[in-house]
PDB file of N, CA and C in Angstrom:
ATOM      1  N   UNK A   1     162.311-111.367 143.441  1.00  0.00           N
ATOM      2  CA  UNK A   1     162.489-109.931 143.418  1.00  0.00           C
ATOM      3  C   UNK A   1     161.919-109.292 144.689  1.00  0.00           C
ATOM      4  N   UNK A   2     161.065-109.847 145.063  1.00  0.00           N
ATOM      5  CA  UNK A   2     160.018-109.298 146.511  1.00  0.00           C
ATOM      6  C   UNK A   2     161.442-109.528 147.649  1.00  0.00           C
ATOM      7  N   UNK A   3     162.155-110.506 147.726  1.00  0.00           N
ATOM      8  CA  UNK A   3     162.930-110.832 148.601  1.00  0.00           C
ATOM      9  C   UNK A   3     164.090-109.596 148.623  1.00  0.00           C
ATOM     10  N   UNK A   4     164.061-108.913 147.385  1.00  0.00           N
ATOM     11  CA  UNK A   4     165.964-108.126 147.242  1.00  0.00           C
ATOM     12  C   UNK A   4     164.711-106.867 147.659  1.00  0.00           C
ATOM     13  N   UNK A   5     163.482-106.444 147.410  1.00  0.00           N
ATOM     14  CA  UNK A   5     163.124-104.979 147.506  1.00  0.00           C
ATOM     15  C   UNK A   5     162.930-105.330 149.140  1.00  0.00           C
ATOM     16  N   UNK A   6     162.237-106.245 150.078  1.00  0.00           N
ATOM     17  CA  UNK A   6     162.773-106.615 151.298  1.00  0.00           C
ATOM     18  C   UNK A   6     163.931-105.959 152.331  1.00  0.00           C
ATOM     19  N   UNK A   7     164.765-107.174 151.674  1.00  0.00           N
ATOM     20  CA  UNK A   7     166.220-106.559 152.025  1.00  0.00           C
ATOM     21  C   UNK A   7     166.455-105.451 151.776  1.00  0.00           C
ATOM     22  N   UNK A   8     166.178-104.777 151.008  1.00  0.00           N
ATOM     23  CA  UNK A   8     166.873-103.264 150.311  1.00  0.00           C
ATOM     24  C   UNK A   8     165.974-102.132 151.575  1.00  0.00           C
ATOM     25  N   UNK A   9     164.710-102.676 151.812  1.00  0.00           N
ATOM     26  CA  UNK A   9     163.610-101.712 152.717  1.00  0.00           C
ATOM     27  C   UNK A   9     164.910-102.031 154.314  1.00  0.00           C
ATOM     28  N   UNK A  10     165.129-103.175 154.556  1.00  0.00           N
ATOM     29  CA  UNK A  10     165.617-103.413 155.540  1.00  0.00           C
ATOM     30  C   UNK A  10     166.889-102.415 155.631  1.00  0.00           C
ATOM     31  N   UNK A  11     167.424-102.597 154.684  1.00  0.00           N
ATOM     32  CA  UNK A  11     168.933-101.977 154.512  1.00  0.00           C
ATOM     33  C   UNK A  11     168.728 -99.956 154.746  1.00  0.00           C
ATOM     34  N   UNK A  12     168.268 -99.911 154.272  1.00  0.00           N
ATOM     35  CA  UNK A  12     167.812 -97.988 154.841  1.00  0.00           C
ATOM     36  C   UNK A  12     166.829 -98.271 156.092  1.00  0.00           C
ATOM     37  N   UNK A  13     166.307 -98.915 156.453  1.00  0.00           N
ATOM     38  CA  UNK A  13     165.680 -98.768 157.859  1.00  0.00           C
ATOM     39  C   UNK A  13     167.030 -98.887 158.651  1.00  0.00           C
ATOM     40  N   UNK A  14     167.806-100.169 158.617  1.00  0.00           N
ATOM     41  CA  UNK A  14     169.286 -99.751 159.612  1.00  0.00           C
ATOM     42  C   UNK A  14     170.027 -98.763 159.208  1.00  0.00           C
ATOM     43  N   UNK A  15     170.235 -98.144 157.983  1.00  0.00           N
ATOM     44  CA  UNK A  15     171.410 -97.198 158.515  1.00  0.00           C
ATOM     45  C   UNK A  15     170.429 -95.783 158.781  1.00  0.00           C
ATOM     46  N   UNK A  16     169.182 -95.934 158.492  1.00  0.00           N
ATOM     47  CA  UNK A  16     168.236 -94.596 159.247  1.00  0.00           C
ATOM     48  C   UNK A  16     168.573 -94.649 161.238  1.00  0.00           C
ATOM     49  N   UNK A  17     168.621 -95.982 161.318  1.00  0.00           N
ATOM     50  CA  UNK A  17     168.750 -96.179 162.881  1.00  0.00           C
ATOM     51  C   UNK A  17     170.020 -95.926 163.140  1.00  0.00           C
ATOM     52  N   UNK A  18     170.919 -96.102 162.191  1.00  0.00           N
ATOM     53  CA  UNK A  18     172.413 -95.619 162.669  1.00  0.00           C
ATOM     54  C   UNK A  18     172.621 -94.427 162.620  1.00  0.00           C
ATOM     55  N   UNK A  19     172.587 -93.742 161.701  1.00  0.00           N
ATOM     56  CA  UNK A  19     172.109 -92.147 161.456  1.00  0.00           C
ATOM     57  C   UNK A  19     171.394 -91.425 162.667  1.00  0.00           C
ATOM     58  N   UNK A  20     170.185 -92.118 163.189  1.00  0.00           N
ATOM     59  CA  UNK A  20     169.462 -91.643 163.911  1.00  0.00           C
ATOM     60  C   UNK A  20     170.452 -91.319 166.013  1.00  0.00           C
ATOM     61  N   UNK A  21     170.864 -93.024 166.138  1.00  0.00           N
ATOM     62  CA  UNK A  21     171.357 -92.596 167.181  1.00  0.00           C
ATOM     63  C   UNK A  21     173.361 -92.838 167.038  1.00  0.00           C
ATOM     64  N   UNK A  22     173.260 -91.910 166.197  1.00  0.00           N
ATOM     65  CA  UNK A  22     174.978 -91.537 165.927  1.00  0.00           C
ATOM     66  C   UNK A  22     175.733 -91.112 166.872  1.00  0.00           C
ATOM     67  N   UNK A  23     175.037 -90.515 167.887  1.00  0.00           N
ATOM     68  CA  UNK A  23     175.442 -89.869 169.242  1.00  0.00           C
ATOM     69  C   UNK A  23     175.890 -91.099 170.245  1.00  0.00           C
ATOM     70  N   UNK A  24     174.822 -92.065 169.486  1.00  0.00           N
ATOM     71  CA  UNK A  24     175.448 -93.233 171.280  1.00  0.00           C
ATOM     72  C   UNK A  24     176.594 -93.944 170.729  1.00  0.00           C
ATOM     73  N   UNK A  25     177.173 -93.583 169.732  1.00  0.00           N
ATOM     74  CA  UNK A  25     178.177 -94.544 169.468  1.00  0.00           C
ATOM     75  C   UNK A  25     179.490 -94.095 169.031  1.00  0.00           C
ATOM     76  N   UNK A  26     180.407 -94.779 169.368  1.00  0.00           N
ATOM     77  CA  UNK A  26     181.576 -93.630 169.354  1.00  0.00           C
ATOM     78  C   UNK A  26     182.053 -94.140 167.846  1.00  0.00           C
ATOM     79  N   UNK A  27     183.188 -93.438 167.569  1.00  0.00           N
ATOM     80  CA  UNK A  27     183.426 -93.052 166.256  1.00  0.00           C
ATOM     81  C   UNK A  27     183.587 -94.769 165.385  1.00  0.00           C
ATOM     82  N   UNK A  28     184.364 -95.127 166.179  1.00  0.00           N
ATOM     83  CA  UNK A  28     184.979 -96.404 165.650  1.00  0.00           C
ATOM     84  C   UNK A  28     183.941 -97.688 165.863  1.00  0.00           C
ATOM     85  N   UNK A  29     183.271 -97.939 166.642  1.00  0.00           N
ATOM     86  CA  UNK A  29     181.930 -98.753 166.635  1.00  0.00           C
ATOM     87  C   UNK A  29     180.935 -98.168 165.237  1.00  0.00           C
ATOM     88  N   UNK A  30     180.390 -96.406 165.340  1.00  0.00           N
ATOM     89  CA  UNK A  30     179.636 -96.120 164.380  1.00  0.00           C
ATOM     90  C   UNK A  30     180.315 -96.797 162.996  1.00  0.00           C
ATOM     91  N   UNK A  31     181.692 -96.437 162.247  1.00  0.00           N
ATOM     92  CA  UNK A  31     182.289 -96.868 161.486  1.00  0.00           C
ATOM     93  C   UNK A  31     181.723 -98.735 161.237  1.00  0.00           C
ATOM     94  N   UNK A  32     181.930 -99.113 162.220  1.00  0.00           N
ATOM     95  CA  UNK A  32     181.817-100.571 162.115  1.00  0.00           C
ATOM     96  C   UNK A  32     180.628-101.104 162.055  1.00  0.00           C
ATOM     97  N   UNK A  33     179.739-100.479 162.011  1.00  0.00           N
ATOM     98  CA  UNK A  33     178.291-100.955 162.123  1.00  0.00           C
ATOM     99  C   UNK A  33     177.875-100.389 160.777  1.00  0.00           C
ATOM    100  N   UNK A  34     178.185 -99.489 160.551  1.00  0.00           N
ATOM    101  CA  UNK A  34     178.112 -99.035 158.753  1.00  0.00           C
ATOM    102  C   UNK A  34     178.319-100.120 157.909  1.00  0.00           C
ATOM    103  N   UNK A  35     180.043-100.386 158.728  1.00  0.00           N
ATOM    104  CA  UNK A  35     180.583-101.133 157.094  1.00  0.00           C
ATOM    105  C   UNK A  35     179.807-102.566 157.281  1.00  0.00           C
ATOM    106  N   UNK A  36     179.731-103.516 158.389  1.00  0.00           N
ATOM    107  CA  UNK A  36     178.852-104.175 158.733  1.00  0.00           C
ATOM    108  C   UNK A  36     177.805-104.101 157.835  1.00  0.00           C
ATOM    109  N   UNK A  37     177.005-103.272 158.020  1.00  0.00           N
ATOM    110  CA  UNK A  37     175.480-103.209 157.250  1.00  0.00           C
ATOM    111  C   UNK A  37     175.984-102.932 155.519  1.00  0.00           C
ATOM    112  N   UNK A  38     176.866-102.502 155.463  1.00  0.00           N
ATOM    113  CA  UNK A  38     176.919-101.992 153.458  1.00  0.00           C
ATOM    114  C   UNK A  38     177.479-103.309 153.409  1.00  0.00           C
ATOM    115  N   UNK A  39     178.252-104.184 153.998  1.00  0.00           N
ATOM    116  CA  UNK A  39     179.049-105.431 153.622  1.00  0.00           C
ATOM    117  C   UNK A  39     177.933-106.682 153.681  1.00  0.00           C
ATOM    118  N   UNK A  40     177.072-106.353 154.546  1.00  0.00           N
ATOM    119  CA  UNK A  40     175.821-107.411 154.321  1.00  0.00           C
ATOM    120  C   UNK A  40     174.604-107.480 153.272  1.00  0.00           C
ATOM    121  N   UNK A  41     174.855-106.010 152.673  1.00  0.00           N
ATOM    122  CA  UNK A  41     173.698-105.772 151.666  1.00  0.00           C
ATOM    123  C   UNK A  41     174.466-105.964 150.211  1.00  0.00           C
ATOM    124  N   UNK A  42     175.781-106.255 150.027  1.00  0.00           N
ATOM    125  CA  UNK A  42     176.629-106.231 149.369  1.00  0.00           C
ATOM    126  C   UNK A  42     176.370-107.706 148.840  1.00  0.00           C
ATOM    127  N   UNK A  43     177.149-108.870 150.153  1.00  0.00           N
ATOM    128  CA  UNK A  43     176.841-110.034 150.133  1.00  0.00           C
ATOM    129  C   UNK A  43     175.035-110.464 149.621  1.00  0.00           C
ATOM    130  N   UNK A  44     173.862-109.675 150.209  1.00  0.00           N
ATOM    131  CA  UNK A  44     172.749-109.981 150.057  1.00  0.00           C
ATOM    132  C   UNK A  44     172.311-110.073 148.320  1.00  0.00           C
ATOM    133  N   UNK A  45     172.773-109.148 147.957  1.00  0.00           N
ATOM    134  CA  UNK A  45     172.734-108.600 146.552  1.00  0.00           C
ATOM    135  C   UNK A  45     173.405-109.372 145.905  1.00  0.00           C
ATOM    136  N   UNK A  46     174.849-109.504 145.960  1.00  0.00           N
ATOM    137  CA  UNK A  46     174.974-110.927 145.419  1.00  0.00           C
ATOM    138  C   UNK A  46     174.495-112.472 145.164  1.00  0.00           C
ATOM    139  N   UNK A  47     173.856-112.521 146.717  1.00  0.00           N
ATOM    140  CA  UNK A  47     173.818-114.214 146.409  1.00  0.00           C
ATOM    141  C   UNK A  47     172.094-113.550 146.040  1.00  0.00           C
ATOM    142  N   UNK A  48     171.030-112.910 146.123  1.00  0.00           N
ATOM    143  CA  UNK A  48     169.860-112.723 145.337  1.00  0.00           C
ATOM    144  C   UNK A  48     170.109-112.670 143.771  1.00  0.00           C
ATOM    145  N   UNK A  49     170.945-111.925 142.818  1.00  0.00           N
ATOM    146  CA  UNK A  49     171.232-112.047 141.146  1.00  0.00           C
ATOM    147  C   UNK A  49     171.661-113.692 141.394  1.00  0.00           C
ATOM    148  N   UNK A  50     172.522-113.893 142.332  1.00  0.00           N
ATOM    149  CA  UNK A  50     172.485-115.482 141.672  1.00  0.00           C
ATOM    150  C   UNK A  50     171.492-116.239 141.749  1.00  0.00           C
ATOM    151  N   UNK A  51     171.076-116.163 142.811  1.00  0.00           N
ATOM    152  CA  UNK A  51     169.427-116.949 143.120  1.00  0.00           C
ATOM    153  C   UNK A  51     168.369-116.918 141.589  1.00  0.00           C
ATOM    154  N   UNK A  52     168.559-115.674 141.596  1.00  0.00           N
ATOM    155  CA  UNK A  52     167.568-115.213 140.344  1.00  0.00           C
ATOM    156  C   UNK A  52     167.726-115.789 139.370  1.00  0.00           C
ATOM    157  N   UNK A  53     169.514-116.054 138.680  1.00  0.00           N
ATOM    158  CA  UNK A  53     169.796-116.553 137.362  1.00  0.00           C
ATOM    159  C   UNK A  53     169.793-118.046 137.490  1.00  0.00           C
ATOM    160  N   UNK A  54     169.505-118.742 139.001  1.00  0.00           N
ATOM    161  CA  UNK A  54     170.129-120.037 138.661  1.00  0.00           C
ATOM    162  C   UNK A  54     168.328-120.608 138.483  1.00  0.00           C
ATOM    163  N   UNK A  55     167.519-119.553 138.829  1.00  0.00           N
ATOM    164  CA  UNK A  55     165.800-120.367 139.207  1.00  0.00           C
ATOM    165  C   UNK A  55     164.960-119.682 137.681  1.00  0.00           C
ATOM    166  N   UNK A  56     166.007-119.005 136.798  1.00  0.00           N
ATOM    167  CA  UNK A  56     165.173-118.432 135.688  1.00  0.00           C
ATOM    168  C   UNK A  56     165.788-119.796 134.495  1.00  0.00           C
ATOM    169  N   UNK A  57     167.017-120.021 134.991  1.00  0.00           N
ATOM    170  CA  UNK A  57     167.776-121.387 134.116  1.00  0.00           C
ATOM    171  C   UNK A  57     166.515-122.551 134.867  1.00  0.00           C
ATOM    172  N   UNK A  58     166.398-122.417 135.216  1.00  0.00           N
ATOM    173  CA  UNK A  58     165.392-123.998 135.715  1.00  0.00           C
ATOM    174  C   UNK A  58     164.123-123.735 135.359  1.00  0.00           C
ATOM    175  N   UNK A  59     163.705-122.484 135.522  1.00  0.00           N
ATOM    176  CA  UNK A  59     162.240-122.529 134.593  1.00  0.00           C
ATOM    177  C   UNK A  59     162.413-123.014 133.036  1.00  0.00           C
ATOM    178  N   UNK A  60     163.479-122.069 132.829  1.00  0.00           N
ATOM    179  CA  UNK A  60     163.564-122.706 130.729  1.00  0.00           C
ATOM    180  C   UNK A  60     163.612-124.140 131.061  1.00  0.00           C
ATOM    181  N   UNK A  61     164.651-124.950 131.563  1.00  0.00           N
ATOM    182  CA  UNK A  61     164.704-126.384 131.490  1.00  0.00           C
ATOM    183  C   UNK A  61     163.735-126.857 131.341  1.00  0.00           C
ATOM    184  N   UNK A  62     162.743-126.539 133.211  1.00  0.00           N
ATOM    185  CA  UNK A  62     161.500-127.032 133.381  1.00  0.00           C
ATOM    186  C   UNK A  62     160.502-127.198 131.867  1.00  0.00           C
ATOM    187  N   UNK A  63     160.844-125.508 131.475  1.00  0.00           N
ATOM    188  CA  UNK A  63     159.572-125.385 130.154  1.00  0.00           C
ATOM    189  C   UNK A  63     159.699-126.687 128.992  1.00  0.00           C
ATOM    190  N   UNK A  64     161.037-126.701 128.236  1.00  0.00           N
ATOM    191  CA  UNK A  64     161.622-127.776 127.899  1.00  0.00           C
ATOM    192  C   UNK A  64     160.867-128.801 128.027  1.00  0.00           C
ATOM    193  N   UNK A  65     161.207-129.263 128.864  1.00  0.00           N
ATOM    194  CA  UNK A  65     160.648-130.944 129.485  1.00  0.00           C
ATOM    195  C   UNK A  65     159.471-131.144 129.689  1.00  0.00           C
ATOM    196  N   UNK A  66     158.474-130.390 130.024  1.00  0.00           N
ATOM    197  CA  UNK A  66     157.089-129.926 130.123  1.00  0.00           C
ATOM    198  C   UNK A  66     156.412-130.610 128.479  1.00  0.00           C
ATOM    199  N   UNK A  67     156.935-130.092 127.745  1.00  0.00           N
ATOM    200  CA  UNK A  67     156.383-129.360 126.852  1.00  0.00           C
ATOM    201  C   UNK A  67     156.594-130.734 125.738  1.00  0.00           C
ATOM    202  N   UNK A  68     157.339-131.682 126.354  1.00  0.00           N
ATOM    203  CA  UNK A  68     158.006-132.677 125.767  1.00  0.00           C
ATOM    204  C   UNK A  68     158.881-133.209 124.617  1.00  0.00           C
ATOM    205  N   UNK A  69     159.687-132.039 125.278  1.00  0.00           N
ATOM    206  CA  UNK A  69     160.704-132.130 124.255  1.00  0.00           C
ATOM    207  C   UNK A  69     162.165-132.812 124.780  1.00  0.00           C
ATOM    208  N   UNK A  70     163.095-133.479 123.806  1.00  0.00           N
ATOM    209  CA  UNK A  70     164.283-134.020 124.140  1.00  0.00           C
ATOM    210  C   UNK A  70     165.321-132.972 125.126  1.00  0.00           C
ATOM    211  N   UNK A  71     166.048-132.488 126.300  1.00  0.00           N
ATOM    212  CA  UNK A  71     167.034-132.109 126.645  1.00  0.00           C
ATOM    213  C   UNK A  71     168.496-133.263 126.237  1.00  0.00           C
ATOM    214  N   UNK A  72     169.970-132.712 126.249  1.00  0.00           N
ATOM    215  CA  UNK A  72     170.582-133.680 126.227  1.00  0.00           C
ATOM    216  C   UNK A  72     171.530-133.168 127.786  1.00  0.00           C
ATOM    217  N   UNK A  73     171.677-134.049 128.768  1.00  0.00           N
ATOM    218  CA  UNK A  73     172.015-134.017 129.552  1.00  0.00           C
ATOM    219  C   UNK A  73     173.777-134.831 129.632  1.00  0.00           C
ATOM    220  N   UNK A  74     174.322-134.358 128.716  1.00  0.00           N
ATOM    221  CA  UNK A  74     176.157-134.642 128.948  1.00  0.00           C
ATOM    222  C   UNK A  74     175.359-136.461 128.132  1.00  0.00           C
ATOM    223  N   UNK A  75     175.164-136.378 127.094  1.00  0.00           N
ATOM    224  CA  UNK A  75     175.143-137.577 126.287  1.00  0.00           C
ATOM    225  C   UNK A  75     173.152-138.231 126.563  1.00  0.00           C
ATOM    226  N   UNK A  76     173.142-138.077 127.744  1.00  0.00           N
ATOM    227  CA  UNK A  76     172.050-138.610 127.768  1.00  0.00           C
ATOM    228  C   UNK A  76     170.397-137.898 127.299  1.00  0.00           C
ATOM    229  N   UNK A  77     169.818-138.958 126.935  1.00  0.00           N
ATOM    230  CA  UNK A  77     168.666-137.980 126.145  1.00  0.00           C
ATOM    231  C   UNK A  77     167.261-137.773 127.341  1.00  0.00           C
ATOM    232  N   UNK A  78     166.896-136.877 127.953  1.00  0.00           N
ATOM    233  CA  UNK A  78     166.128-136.557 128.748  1.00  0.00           C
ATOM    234  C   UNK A  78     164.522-135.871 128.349  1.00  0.00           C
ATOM    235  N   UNK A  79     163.097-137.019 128.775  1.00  0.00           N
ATOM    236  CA  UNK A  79     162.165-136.021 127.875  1.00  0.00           C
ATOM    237  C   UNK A  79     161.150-136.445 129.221  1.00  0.00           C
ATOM    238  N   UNK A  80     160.065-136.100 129.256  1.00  0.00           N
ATOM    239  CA  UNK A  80     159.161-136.314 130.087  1.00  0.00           C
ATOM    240  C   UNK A  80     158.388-137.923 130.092  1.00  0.00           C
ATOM    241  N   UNK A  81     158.440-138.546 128.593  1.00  0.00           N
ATOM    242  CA  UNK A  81     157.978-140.060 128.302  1.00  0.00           C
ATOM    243  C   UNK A  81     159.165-140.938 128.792  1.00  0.00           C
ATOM    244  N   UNK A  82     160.687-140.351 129.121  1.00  0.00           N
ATOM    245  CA  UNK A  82     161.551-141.192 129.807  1.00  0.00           C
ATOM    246  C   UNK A  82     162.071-141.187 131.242  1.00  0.00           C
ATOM    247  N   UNK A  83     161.446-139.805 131.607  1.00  0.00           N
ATOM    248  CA  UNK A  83     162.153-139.369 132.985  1.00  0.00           C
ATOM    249  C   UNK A  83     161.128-138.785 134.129  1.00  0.00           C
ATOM    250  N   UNK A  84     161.307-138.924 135.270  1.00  0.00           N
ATOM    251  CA  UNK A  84     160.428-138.488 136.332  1.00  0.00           C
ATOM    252  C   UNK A  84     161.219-136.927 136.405  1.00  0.00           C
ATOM    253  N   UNK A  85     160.687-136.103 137.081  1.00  0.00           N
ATOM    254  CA  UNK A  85     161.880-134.947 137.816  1.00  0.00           C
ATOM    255  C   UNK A  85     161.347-134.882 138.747  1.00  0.00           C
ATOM    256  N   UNK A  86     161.992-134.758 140.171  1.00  0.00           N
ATOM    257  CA  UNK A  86     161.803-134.239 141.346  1.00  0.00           C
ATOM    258  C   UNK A  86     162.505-132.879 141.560  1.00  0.00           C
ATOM    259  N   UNK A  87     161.567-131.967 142.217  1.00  0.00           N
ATOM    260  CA  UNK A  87     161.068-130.701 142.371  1.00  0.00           C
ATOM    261  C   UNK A  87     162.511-130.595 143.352  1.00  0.00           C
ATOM    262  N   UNK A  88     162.379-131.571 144.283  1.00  0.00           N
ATOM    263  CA  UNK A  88     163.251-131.119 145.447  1.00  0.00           C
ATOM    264  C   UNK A  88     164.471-131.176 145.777  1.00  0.00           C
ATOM    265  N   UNK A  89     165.018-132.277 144.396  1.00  0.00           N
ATOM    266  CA  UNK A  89     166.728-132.189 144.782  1.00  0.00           C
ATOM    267  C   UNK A  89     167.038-131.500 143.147  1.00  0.00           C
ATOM    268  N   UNK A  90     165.993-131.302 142.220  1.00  0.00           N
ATOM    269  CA  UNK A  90     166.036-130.399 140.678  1.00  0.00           C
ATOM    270  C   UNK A  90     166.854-131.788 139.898  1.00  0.00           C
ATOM    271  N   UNK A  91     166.526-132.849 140.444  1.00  0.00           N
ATOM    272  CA  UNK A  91     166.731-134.249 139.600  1.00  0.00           C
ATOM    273  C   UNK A  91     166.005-134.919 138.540  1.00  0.00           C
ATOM    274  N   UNK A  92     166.425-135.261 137.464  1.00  0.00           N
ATOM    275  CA  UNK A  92     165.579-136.271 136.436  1.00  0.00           C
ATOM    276  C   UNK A  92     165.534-137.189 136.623  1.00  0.00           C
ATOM    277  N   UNK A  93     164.551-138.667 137.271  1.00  0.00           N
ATOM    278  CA  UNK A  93     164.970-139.871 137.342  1.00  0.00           C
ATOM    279  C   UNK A  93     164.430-140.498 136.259  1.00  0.00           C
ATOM    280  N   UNK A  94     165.390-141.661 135.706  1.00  0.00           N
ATOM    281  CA  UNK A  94     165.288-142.655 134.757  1.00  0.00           C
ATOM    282  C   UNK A  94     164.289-143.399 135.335  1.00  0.00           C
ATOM    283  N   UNK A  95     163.041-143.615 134.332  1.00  0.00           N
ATOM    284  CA  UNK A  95     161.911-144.420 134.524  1.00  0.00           C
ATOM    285  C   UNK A  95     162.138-146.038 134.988  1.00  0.00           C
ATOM    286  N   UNK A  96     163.204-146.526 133.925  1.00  0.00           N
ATOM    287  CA  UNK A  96     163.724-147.884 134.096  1.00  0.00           C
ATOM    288  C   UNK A  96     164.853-148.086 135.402  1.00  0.00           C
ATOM    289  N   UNK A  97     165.885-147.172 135.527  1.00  0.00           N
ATOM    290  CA  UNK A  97     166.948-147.668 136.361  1.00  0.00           C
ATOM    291  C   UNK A  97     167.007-146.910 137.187  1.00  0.00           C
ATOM    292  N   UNK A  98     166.018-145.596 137.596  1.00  0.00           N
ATOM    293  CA  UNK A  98     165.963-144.572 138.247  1.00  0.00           C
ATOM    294  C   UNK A  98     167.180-143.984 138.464  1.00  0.00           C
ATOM    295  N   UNK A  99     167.876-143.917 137.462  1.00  0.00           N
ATOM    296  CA  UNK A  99     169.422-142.863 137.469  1.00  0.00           C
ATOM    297  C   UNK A  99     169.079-141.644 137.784  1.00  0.00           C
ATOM    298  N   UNK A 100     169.834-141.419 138.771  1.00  0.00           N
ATOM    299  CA  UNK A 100     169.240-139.767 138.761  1.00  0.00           C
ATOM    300  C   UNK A 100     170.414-138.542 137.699  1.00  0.00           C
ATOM    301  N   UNK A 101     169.865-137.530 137.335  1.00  0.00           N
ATOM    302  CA  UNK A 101     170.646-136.693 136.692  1.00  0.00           C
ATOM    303  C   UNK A 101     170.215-134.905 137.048  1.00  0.00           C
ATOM    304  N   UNK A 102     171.659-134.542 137.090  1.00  0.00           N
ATOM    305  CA  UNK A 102     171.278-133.321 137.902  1.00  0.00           C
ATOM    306  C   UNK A 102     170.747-131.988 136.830  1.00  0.00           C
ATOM    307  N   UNK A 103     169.183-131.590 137.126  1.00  0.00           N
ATOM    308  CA  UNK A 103     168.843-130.831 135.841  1.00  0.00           C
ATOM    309  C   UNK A 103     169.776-129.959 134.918  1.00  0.00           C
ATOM    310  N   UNK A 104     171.214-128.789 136.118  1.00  0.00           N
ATOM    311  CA  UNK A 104     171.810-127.905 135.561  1.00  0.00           C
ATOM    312  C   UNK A 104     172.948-128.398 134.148  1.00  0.00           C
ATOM    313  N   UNK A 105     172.698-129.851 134.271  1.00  0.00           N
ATOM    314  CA  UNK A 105     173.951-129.911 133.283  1.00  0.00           C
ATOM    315  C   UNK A 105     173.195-130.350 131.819  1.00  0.00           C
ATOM    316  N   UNK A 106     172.093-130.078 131.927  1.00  0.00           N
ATOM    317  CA  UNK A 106     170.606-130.378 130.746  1.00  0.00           C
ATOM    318  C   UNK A 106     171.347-128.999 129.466  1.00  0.00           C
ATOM    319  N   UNK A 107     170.824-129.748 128.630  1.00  0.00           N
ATOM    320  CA  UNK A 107     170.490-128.222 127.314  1.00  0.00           C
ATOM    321  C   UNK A 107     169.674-128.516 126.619  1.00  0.00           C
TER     322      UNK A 107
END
């Protein structure tokens, strides 16, 4: 959330600067530097709600598995006494055959 109020501070500091020197720029550049900046805060805002929903789905998982309980991962049974997880690719590895399995397809 610190990251979108960020961006959002960023996003009125540029169009205060566009606003501000409106004079040096002629009509059709000003235009383009607008839509520029609303089309980047647009995109920003988007991929931040996704960011948000895909790292609030991985905390529940995380909690899940923590807590040691069964997930079923597309047939397979996933718990903390059978599986490692690595942090950095959001993988479960199989203790015995080190299969890896990708956390998002867990329930």
């Amino acid at each position: 959330m610190i990251r979108f109020a960020i961006f959002l501070i960023l996003f009125f500091v540029l169009i205060g600067v566009c606003v501000y020197y409106k004079n040096y720029f002629n009509s059709k550049l000003y235009i383009a530097v607008i839509s520029l900046i609303v089309a980047t805060f647009v995109v920003g805002f988007i991929y931040t709600s996704l960011d948000n929903s895909s790292g609030v789905l991985k905390q529940d998982i995380l909690n899940i598995y923590k807590s040691g309980k069964e997930l079923d991962c597309n047939g397979v049974k996933v718990s903390n006494k059978t599986h490692g997880f690595d942090n950095g690719t959001s993988v479960f590895i199989d203790n015995k055959n080190y299969q890896k399995i990708d956390m998002f397809i867990c329930k």
